[in-house]
Protein backbone atom coordinates (compact mmCIF):
# COMPACT_ATOMS: atom_id res chain seq x y z
CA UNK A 1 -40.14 30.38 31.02
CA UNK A 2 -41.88 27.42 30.49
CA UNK A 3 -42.72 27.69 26.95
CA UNK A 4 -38.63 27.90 26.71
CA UNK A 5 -38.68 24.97 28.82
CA UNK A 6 -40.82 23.03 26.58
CA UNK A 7 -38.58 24.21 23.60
CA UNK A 8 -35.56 22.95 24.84
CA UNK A 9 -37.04 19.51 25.85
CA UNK A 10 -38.45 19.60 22.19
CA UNK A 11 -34.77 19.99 20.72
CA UNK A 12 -33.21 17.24 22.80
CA UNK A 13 -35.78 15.22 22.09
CA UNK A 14 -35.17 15.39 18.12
CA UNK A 15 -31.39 15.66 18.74
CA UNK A 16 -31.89 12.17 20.25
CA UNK A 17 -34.00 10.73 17.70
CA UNK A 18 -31.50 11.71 14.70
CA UNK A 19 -29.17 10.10 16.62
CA UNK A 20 -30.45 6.96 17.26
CA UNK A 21 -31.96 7.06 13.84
CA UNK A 22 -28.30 7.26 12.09
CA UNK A 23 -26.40 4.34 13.53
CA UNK A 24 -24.12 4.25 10.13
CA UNK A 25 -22.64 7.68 11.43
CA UNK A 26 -22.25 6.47 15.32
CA UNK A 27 -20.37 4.03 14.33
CA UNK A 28 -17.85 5.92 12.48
CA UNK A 29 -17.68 8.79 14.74
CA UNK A 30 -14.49 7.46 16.05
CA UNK A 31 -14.05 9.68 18.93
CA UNK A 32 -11.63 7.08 20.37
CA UNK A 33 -9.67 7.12 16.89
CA UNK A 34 -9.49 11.13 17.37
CA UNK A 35 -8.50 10.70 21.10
CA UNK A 36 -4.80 8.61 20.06
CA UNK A 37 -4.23 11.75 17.58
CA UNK A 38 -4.63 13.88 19.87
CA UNK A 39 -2.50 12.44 22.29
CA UNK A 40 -0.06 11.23 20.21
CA UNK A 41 3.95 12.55 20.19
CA UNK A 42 4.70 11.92 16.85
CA UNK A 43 4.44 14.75 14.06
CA UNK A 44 1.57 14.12 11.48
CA UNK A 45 0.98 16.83 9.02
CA UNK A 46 -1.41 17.48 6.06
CA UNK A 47 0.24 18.22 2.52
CA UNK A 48 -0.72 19.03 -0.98
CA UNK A 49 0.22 17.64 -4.20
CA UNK A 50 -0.78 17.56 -8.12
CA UNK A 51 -2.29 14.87 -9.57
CA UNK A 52 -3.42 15.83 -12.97
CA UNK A 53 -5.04 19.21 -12.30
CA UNK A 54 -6.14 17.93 -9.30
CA UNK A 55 -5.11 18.97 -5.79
CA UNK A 56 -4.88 15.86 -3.34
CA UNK A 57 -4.94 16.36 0.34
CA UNK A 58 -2.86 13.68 2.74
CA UNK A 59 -2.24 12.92 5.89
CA UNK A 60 1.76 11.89 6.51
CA UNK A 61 3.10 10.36 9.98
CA UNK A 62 6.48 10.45 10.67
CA UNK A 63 8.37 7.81 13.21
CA UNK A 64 10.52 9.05 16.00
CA UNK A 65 14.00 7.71 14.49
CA UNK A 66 17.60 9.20 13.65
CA UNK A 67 17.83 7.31 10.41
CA UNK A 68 15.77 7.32 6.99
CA UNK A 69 13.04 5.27 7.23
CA UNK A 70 10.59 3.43 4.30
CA UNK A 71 7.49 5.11 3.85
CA UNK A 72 4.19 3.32 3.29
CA UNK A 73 0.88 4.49 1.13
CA UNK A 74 -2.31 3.96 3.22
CA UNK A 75 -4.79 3.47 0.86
CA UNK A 76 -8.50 4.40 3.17
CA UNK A 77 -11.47 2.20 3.66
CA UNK A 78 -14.90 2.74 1.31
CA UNK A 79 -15.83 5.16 4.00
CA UNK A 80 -12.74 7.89 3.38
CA UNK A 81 -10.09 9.31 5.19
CA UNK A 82 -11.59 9.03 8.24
CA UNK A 83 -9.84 9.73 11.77
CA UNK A 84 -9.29 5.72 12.43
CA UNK A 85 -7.02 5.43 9.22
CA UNK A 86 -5.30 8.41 10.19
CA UNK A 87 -4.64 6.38 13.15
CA UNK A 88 -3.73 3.70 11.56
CA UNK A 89 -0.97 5.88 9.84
CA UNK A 90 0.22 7.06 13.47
CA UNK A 91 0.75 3.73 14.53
CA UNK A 92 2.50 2.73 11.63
CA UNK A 93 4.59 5.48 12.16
CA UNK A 94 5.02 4.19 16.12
CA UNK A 95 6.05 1.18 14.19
CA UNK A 96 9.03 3.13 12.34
CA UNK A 97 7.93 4.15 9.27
CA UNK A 98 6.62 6.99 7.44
CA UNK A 99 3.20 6.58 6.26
CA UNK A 100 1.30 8.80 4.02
CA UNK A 101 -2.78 8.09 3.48
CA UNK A 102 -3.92 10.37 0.53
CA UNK A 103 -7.37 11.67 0.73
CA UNK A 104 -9.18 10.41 -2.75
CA UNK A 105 -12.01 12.41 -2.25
CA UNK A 106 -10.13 15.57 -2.44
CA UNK A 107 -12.40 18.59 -3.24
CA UNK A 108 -15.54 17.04 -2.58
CA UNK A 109 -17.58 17.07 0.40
CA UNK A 110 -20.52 15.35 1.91
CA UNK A 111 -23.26 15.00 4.45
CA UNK A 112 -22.75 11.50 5.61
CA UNK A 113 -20.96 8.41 5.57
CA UNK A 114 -23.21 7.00 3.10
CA UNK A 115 -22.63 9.88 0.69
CA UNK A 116 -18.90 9.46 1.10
CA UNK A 117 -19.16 5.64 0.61
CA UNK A 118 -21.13 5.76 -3.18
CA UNK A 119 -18.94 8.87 -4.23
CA UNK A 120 -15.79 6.05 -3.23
CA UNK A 121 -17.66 3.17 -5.07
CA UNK A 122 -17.84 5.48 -8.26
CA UNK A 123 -14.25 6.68 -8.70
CA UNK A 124 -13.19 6.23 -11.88
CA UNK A 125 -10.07 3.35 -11.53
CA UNK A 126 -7.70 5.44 -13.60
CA UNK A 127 -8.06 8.49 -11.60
CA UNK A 128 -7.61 6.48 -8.19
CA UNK A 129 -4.48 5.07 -10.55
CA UNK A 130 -3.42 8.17 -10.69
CA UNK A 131 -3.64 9.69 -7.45
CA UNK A 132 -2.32 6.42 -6.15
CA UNK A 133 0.99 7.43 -8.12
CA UNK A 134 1.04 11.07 -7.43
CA UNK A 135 1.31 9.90 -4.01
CA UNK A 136 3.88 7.63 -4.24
CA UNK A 137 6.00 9.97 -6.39
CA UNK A 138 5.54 13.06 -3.53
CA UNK A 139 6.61 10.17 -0.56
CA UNK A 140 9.29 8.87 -2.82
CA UNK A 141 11.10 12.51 -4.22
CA UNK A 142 9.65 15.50 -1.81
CA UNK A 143 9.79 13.44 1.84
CA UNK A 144 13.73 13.84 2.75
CA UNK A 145 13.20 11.66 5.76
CA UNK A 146 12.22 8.52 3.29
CA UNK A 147 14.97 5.76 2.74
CA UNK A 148 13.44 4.95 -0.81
CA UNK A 149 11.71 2.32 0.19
CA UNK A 150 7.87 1.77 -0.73
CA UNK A 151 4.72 -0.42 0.55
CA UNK A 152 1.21 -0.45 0.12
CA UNK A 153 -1.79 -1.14 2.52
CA UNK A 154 -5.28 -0.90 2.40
CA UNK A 155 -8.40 -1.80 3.90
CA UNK A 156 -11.89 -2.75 2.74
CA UNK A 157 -12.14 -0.93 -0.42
CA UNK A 158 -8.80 -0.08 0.13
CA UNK A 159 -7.62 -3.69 0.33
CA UNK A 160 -8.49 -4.85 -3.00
CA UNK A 161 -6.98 -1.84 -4.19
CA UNK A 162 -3.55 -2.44 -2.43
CA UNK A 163 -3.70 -5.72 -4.73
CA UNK A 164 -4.95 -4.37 -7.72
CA UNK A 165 -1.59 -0.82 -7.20
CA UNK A 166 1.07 -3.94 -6.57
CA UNK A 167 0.15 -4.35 -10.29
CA UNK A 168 0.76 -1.01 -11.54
CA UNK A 169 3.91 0.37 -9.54
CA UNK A 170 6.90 -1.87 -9.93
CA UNK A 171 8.57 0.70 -7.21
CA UNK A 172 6.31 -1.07 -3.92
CA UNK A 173 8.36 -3.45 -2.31
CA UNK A 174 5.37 -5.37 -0.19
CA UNK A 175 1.59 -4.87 -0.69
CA UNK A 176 -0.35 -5.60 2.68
CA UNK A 177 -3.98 -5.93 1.76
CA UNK A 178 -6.75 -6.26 4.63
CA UNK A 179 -9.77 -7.90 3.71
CA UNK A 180 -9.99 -6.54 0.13
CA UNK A 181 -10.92 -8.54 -3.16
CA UNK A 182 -7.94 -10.37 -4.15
CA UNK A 183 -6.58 -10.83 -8.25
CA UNK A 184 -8.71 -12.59 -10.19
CA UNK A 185 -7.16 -12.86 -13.24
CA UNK A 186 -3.65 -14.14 -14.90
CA UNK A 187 -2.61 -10.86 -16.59
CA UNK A 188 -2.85 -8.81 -13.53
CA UNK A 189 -1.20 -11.46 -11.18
CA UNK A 190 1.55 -11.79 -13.63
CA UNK A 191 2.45 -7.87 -13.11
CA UNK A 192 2.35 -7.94 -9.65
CA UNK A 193 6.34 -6.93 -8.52
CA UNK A 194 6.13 -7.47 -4.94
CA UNK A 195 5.34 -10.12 -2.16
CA UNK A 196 1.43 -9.32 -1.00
CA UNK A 197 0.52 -10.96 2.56
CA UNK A 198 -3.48 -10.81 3.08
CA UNK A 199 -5.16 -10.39 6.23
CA UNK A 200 -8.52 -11.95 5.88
CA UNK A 201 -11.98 -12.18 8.68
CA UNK A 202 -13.10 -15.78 9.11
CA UNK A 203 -17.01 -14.45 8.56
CA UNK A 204 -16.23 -12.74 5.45
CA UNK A 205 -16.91 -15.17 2.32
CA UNK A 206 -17.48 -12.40 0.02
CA UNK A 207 -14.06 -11.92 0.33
CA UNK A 208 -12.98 -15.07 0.94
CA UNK A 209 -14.29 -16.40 -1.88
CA UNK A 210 -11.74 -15.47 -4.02
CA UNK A 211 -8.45 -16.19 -2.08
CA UNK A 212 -8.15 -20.06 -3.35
CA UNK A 213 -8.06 -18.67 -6.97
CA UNK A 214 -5.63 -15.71 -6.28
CA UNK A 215 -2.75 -18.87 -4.72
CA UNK A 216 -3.36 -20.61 -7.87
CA UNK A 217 -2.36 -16.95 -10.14
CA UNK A 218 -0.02 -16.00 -7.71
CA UNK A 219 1.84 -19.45 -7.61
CA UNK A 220 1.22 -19.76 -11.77
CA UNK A 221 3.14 -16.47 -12.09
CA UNK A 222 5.93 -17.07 -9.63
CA UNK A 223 4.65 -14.36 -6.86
CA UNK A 224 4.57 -14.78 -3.48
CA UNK A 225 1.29 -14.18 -1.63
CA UNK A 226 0.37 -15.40 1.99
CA UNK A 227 -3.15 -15.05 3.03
CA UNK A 228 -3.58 -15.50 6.81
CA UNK A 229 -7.42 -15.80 7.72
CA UNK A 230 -8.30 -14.80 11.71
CA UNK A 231 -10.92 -17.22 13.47
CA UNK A 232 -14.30 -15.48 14.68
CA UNK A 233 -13.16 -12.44 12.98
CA UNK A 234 -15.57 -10.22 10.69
CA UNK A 235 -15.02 -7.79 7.99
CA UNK A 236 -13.05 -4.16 9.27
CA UNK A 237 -11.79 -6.37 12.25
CA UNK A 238 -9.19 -4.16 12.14
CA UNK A 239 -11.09 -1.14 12.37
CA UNK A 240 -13.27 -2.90 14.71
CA UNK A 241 -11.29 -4.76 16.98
CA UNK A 242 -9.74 -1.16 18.15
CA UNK A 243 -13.46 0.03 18.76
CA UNK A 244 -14.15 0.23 22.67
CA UNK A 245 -17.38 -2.14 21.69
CA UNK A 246 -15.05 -4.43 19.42
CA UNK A 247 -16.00 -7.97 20.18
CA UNK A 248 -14.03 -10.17 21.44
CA UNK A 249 -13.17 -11.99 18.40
CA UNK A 250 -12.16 -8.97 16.67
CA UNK A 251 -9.88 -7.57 19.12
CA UNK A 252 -8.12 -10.71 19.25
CA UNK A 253 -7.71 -10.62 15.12
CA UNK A 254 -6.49 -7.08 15.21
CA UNK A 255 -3.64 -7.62 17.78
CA UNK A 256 -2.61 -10.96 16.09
CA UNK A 257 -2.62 -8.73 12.65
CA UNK A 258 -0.70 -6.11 14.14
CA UNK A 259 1.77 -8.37 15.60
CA UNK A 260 2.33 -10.32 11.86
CA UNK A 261 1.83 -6.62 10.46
CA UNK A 262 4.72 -5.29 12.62
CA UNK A 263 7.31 -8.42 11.94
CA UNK A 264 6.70 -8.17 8.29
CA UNK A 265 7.27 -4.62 8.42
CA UNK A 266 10.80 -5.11 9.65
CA UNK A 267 11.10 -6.57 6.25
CA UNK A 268 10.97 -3.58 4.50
């Protein structure tokens, strides 16, 4: 009996340790992001679709309304489809409109959030091209609930991708990119078919950086872009201002998003 004691003390005692020894994974556990699924009334289904050869897995919200509604391509962080951006789609879809977040890591699995993140960062950009429009195709001709309509958001890694898709589908309507890399060039800005409103972190200059240049090709090419930056804010405010240990600063950012988010929305 107390050799079996001493076992089990053993085994909590390393469970604890590879815990606190993997704060990358704690922090994305979202077990609060799994709790507003879970309790939420509005139907969200997975679905399949081709791209290619390829089978692509998404996750599609639908609002509780008696008309069509415009559907919107949530385009997931550098960390995957993970239960917050499926949340994200739910309250979009609180929000009255369809969204539809495909998974781009279909077919391929991993041990961590750090595996997921480097198999992200080495995508090849003409198969996340690709997906990107398989996706938009299935929302657009095999959702009958859809009113035609089409935007694009993204966060992170999935921000400066929202700018870089407004150039290759002249079908999106509005591009909503959250602190992602904006154009940097004159060719790509020139292709660009719809308005794109940023949502930038105050503490993020990576980012930041290159908003200044992306007015000038924006204006230079006749597009409309509005970049709001939120004060005290970091980078995944969104993400982290809905965290139960969100500062302060963040929380504040993502309900001031949200509130823009929602008005511009309304738009569609």
């Amino acid at each position: 009996m107390k050799q079996q004691r001493a076992v089990v003390r053993f085994l909590a005692v390393i469970l604890f340790a590879i815990l606190m020894c993997d704060p990358v994974c704690n922090a994305h556990a979202q077990d609060w992001a799994k709790a507003r699924l879970n309790n939420s009334p509005r139907h969200g289904e997975w679905v399949d679709f081709k791209s290619g050869d390829r089978t692509i897995k998404a996750f599609v919200v639908y609002p509780e309304r008696k008309d069509k509604a415009p559907v919107v391509l949530v385009i997931h962080e550098i960390f995957g489809l993970t239960d917050w951006v499926r949340g994200v789609c739910d309250q979009l879809a609180e929000d009255g409109v369809i969204a539809i977040a495909p998974d781009l890591l279909s077919g391929q699995t991993f041990e961590d959030v750090d595996g997921a993140r480097k198999a992200i960062s080495a995508l090849p950009k003409e198969q996340v091209k690709a997906d990107l429009n398989a996706a938009s195709d299935y929302a657009l001709t095999k959702i009958p609930a859809t009113n035609g309509t089409l935007g694009v958001c993204g966060f992170c890694w999935g921000g400066g991708w929202t700018f870089v898709y407004a150039s290759v589908n002249p079908k999106l309507k509005a591009a909503y990119s959250f602190y992602g890399t904006p154009v940097d060039n004159a060719e790509d800005a020139a292709k660009i078919a719809c308005p794109v409103y940023g949502f930038y972190a105050e503490k993020d200059e990576r980012v930041n950086a290159g908003i200044p240049k992306a007015e000038e090709l924006m204006k230079a090419a006749g597009k409309k872009y509005e970049p709001v930056i939120y004060k005290g804010a970091t980078h995944g405010f969104m993400r982290e201002g809905e965290s139960p240990t969100g500062s302060p600063e963040n929380k504040k950012a993502r309900d001031d998003a949200w509130a823009r988010w929602k008005r511009l929305l309304k738009q569609l």
